[in-house]
N, C-alpha and C. Protein backbone atom coordinates (compact mmCIF):
# COMPACT_ATOMS: atom_id res chain seq x y z
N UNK A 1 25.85 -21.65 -2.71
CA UNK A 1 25.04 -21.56 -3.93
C UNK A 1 23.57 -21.57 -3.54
N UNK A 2 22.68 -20.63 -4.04
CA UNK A 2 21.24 -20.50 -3.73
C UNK A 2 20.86 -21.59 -4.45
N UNK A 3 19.66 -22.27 -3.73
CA UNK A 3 18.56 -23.53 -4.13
C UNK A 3 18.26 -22.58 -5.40
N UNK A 4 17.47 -23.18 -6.81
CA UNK A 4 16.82 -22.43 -7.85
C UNK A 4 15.04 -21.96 -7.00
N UNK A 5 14.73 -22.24 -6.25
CA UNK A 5 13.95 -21.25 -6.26
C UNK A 5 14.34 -20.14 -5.23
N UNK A 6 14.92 -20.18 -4.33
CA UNK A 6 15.71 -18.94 -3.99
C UNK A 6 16.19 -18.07 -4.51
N UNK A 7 17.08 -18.41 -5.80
CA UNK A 7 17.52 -17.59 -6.71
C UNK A 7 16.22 -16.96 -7.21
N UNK A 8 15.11 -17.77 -7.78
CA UNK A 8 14.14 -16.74 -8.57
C UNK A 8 13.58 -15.80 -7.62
N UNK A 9 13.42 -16.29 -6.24
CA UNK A 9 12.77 -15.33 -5.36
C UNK A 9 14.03 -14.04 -5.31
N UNK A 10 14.82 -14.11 -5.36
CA UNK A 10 16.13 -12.88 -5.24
C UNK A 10 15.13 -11.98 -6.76
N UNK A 11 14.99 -12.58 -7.65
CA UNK A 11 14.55 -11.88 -9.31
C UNK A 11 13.65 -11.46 -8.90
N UNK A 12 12.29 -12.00 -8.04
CA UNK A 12 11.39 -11.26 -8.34
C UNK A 12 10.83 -10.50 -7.20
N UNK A 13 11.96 -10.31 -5.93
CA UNK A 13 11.79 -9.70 -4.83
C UNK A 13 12.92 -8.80 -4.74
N UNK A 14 13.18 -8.35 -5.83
CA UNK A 14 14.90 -7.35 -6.03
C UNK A 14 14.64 -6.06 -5.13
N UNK A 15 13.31 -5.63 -5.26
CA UNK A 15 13.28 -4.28 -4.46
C UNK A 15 13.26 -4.31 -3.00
N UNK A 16 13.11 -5.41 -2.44
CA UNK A 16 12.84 -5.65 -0.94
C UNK A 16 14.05 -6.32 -0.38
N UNK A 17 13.97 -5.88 0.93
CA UNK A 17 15.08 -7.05 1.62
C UNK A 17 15.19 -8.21 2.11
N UNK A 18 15.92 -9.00 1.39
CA UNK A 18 15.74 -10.18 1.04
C UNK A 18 15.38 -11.04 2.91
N UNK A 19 15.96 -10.25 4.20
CA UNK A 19 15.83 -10.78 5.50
C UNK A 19 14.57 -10.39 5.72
N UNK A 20 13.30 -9.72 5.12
CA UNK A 20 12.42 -9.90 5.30
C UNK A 20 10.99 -11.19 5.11
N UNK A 21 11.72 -11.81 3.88
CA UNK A 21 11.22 -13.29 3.49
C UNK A 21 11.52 -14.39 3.56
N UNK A 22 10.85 -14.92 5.15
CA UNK A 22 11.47 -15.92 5.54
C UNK A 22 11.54 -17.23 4.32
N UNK A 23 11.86 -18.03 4.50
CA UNK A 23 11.67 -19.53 2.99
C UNK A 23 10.63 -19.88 3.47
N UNK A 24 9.79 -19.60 4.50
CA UNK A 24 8.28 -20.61 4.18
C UNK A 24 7.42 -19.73 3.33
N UNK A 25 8.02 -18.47 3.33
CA UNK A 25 7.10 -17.19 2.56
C UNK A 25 7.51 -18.00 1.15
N UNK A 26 8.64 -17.55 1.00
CA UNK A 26 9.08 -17.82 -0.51
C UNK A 26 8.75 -18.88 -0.90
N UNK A 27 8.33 -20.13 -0.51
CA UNK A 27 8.11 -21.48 -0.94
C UNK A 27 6.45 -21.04 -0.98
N UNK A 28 5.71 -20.09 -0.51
CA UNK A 28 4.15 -20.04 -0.39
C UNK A 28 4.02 -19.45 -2.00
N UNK A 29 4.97 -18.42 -2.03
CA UNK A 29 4.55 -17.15 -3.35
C UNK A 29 5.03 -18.56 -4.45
N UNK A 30 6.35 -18.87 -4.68
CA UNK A 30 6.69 -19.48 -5.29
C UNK A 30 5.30 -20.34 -5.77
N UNK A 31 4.51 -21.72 -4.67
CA UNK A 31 3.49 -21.97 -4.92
C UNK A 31 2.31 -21.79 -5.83
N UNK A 32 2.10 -20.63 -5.35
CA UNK A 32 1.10 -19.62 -5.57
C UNK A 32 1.24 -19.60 -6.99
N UNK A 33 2.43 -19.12 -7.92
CA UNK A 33 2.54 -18.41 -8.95
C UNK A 33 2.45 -19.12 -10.15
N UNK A 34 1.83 -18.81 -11.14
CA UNK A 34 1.68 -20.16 -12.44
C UNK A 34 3.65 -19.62 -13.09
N UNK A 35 3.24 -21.43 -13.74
CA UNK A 35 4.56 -21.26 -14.63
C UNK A 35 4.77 -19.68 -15.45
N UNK A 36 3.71 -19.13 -15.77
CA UNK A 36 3.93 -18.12 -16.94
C UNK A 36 4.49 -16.65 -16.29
N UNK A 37 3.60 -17.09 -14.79
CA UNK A 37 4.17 -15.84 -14.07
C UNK A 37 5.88 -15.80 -13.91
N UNK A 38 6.15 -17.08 -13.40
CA UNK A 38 7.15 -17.62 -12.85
C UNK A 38 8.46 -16.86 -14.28
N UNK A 39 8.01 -17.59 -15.34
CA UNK A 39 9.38 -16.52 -16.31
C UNK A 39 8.85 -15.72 -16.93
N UNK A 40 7.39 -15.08 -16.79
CA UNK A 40 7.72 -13.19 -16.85
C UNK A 40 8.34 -13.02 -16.08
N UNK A 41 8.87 -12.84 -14.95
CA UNK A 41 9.38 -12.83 -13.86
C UNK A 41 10.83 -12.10 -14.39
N UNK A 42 11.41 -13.06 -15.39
CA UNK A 42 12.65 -13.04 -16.25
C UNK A 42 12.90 -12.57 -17.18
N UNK A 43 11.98 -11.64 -18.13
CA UNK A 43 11.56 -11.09 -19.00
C UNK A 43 11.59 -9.27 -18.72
N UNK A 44 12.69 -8.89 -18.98
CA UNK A 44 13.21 -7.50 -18.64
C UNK A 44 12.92 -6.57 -19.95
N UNK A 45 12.17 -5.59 -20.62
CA UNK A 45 12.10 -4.76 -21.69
C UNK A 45 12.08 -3.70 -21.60
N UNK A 46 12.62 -2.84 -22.78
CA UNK A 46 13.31 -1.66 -22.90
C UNK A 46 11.98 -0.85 -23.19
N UNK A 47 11.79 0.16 -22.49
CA UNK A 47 10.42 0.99 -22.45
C UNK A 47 10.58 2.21 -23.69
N UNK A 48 12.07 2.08 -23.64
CA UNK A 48 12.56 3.77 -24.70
C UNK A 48 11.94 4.93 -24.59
N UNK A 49 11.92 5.50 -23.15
CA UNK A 49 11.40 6.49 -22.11
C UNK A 49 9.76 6.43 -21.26
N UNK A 50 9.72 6.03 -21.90
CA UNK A 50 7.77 6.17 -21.26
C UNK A 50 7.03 4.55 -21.52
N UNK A 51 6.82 3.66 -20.63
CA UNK A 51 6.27 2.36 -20.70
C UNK A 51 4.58 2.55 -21.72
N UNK A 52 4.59 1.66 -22.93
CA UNK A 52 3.41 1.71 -23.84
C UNK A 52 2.23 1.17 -22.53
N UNK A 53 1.44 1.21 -23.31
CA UNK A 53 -0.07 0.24 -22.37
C UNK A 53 0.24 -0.36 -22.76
N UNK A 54 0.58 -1.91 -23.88
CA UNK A 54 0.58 -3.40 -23.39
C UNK A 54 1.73 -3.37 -22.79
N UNK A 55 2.84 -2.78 -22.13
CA UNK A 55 4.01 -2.79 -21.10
C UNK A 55 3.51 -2.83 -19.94
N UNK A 56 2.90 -2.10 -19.89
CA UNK A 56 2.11 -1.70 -18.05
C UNK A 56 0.75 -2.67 -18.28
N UNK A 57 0.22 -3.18 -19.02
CA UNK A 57 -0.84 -4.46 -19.11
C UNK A 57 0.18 -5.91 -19.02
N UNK A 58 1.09 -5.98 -19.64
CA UNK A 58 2.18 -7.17 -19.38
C UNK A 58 2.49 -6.86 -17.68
N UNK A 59 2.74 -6.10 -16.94
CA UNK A 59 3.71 -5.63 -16.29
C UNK A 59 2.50 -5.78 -14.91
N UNK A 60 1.55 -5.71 -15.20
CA UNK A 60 0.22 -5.50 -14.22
C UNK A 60 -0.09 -7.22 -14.08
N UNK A 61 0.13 -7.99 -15.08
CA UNK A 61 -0.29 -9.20 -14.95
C UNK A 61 0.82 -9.95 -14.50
N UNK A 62 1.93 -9.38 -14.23
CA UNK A 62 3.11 -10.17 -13.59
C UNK A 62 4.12 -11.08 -14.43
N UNK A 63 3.75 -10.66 -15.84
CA UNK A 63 4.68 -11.10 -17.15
C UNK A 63 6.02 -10.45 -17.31
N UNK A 64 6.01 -9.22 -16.60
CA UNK A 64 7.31 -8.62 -16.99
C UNK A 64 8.01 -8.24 -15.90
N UNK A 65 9.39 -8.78 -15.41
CA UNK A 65 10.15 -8.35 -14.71
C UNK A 65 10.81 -7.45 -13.93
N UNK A 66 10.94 -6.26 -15.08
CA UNK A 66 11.48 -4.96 -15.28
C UNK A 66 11.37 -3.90 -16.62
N UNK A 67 11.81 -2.80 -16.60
CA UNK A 67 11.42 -2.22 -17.51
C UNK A 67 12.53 -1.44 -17.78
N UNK A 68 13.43 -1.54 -18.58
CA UNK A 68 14.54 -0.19 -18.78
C UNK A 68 13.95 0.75 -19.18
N UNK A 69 15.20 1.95 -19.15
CA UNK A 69 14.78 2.80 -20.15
C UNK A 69 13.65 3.68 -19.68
N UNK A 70 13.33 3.79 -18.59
CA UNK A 70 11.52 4.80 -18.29
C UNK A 70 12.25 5.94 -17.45
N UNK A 71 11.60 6.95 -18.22
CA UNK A 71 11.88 8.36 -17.46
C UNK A 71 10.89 8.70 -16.87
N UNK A 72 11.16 9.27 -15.54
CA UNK A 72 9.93 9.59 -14.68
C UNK A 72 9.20 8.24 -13.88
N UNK A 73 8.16 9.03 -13.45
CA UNK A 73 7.87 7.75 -12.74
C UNK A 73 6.28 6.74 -13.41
């Protein structure tokens, strides 16, 4: 069973491989990050093809997780 901040580091390092971050990294970012960042982190929303500007302004400040739903890049 992953420690809970391991697990969040898996959420908010999904695109990378996870043998690249050793746990003193992950215990630094973890650190680093305010509570608010910490569950945008967890906060996944449906774009319904094309991300608005406050999506990509949420999404730039590290509030939002993920984004369904976006066509293109």
């Amino acid at each position: 069973m992953l420690h809970p901040r391991h697990a969040l580091l898996a959420v908010l390092l999904a695109s990378l491989p996870l043998a690249a971050a050793p746990a003193q990294n992950v215990d630094s970012l973890l650190a680093r990050m305010t509570l608010e960042e910490k569950l945008g982190q967890l906060n996944l929303l449906s774009a319904g093809g094309k991300a608005s500007p406050e999506q990509t302004a949420l999404v730039r400040r590290g509030l939002v997780g993920g984004l369904f739903n976006v066509i293109g890049t």
